[in-house]
Protein backbone atom coordinates (compact mmCIF):
# COMPACT_ATOMS: atom_id res chain seq x y z
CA UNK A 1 16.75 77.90 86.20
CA UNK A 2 19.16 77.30 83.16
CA UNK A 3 17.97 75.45 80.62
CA UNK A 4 18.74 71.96 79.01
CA UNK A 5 21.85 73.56 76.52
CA UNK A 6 23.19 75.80 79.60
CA UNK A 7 23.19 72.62 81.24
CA UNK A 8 24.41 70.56 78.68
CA UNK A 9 27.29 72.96 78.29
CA UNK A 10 27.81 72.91 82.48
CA UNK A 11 28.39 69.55 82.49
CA UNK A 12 30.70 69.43 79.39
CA UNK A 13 33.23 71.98 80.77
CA UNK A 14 33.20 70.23 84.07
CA UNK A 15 33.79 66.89 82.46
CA UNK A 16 36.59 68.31 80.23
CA UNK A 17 38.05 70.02 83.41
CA UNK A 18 38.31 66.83 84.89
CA UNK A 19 39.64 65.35 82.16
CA UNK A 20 42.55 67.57 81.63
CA UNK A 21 43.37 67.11 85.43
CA UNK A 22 43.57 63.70 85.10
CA UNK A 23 45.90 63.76 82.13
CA UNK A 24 47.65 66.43 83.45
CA UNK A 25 49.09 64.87 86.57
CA UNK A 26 48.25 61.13 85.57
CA UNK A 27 48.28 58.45 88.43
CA UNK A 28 48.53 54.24 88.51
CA UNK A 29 46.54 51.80 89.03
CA UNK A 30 45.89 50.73 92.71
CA UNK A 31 44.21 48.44 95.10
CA UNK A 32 42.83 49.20 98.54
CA UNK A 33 41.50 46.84 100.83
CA UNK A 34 40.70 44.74 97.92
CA UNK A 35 39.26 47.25 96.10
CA UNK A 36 40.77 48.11 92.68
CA UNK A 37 40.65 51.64 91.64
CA UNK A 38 41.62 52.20 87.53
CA UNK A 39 42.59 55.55 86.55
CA UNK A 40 42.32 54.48 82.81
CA UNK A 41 38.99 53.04 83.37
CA UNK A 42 37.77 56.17 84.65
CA UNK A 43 39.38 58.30 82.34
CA UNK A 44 37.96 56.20 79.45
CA UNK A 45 34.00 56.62 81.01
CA UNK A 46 34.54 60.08 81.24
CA UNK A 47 35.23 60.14 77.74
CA UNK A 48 32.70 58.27 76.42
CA UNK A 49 30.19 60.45 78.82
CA UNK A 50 31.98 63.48 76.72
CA UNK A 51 30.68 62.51 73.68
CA UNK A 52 27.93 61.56 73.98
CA UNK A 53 27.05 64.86 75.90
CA UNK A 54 28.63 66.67 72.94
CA UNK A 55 26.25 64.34 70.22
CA UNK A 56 23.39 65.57 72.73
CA UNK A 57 24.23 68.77 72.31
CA UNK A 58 24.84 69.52 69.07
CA UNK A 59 21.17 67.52 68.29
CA UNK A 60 19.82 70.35 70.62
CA UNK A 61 21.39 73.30 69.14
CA UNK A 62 19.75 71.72 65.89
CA UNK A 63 20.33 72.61 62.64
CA UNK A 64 18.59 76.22 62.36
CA UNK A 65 17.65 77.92 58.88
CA UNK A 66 16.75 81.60 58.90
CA UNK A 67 14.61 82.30 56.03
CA UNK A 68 14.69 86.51 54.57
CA UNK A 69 12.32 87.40 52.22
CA UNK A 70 13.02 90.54 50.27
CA UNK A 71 10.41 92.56 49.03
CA UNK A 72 11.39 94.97 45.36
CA UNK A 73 9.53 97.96 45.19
């Protein structure tokens, strides 16, 4: 079972995949059967999911200190 940073970092590549696809080949805006679909929209909530999965993250990775002590002889 990965844990929560393997995870974490799962779901930012795949969000960042998708993102690059979409900017990549970038498509309008459209309506079908009265439904509107908004590439920008999405593009903009995928974006805002980024980050905050990156502040996540980074709050997991944590700032880490590695104390040495040396001992003279």
């Amino acid at each position: 079972m990965p844990t929560p940073v393997q995870s974490l970092d799962t779901a930012i590549n795949n969000i960042s995949a998708v993102i690059a696809q979409i900017t990549a080949d970038p498509k309008p805006n459209y309506s079908i059967d009265g439904q509107l679909v908004s590439w920008g929209d999405y593009l903009d909530t995928l974006t805002t999911k980024l980050a905050s999965l990156i502040r996540t993250r980074q709050m997991l990775g944590g700032p880490y200190q590695k104390q040495t002590r040396f001992k003279s002889t």
